[in-house]
Protein backbone atom coordinates (compact mmCIF):
# COMPACT_ATOMS: atom_id res chain seq x y z
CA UNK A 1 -2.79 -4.41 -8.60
CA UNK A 2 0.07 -3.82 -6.32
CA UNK A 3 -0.53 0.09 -6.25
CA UNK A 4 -4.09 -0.62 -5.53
CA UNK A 5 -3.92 -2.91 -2.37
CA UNK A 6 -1.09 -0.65 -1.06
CA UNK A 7 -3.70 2.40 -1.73
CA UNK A 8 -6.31 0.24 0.38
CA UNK A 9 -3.60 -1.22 3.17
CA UNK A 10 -2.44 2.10 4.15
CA UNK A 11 -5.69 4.11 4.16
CA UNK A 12 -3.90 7.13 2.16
CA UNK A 13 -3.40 7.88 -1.29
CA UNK A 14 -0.25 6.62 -2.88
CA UNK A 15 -1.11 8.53 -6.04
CA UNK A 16 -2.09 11.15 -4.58
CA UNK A 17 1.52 12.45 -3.84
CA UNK A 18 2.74 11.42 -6.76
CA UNK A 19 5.37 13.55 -9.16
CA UNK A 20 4.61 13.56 -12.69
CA UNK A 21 7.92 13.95 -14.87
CA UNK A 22 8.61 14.26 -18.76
CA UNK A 23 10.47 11.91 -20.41
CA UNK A 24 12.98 14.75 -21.19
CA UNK A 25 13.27 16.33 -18.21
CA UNK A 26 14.11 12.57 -16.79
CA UNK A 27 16.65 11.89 -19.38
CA UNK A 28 18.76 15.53 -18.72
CA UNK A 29 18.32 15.40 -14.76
CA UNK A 30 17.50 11.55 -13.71
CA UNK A 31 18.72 12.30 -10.18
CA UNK A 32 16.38 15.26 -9.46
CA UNK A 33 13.55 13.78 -11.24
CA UNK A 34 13.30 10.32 -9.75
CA UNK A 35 12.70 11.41 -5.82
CA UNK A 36 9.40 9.50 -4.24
CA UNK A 37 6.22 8.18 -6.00
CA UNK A 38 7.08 9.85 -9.41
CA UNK A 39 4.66 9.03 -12.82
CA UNK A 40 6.71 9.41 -16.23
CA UNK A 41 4.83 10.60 -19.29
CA UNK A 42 5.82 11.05 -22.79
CA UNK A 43 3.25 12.52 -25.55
CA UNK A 44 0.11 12.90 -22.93
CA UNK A 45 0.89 9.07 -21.93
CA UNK A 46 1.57 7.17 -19.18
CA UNK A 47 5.27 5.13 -19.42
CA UNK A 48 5.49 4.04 -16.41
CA UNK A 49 5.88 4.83 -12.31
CA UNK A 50 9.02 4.86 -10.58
CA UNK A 51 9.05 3.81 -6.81
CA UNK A 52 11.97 3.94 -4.28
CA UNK A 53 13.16 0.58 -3.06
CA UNK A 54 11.17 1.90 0.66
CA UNK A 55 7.93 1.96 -1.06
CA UNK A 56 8.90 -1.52 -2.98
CA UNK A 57 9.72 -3.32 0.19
CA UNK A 58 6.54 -2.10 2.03
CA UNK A 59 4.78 -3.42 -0.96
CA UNK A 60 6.17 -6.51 -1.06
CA UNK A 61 5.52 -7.16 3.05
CA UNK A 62 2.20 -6.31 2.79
CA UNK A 63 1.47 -8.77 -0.35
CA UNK A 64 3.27 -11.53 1.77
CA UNK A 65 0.88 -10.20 4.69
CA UNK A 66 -1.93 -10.88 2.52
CA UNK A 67 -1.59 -13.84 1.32
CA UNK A 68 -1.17 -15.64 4.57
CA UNK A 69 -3.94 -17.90 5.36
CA UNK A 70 -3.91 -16.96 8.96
CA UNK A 71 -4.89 -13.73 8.49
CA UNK A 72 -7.63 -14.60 5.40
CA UNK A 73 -9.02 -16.89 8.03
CA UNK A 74 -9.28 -13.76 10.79
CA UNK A 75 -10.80 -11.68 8.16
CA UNK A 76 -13.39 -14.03 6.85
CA UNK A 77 -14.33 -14.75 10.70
CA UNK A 78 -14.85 -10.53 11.25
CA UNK A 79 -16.80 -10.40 8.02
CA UNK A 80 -19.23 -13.50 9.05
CA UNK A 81 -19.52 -11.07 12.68
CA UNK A 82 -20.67 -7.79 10.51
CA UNK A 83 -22.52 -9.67 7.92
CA UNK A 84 -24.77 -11.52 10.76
CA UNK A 85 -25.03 -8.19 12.78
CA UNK A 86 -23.21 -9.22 15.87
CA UNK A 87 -21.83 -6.37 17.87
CA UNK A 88 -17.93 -6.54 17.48
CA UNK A 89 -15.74 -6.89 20.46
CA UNK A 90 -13.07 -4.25 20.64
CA UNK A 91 -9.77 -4.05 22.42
CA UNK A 92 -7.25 -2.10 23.83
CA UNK A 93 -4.10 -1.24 21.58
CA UNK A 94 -2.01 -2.35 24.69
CA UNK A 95 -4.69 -5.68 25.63
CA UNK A 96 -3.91 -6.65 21.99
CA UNK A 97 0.33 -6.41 22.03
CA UNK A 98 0.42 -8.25 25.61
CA UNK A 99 -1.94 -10.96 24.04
CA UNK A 100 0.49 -11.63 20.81
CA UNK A 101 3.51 -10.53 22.84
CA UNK A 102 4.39 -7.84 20.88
């Protein structure tokens, strides 16, 4: 689930640039092995994925992101514009900071 949303959040593939490792090869050189997005197989199957602490705490902000009801209210409102067929309004990158003082 968490890989997933991440995936869709980010528009890129997390998997994608993953690093598949063998059990073995993690257990003799756990250092070298464990560096990014990095799968861990044993026997043809999946054990597990490892993901630095960078990765863990953008995953974690965006889930809080997510569930706020502010922004689950802005997104229903832009899905009632698209579903209806109203033309969108669109903004300036700068327009938008200056409004939320960002």
């Amino acid at each position: 689930m968490y890989v997933i949303l991440y995936i869709h959040m980010n528009g890129y593939n997390l998997l994608g640039k993953e690093k598949v490792v063998l059990i073995r090869e993690l257990q003799k050189h756990p250092s070298r092995s464990l560096q990014g997005v990095t799968r861990i197989m044993r026997g043809g199957k999946s054990l597990g994925v490892f993901f630095p602490d960078a990765i863990v705490e953008e995953l974690m902000e965006d889930l809080e992101a997510v569930r706020s009801t502010r922004l689950k209210k802005r997104a229903k409102a832009v899905r009632t514009i698209f579903k209806e067929g109203k033309k969108a309004r669109f903004a300036s990158a700068y327009s938008v900071a200056k409004r939320y003082g960002v």
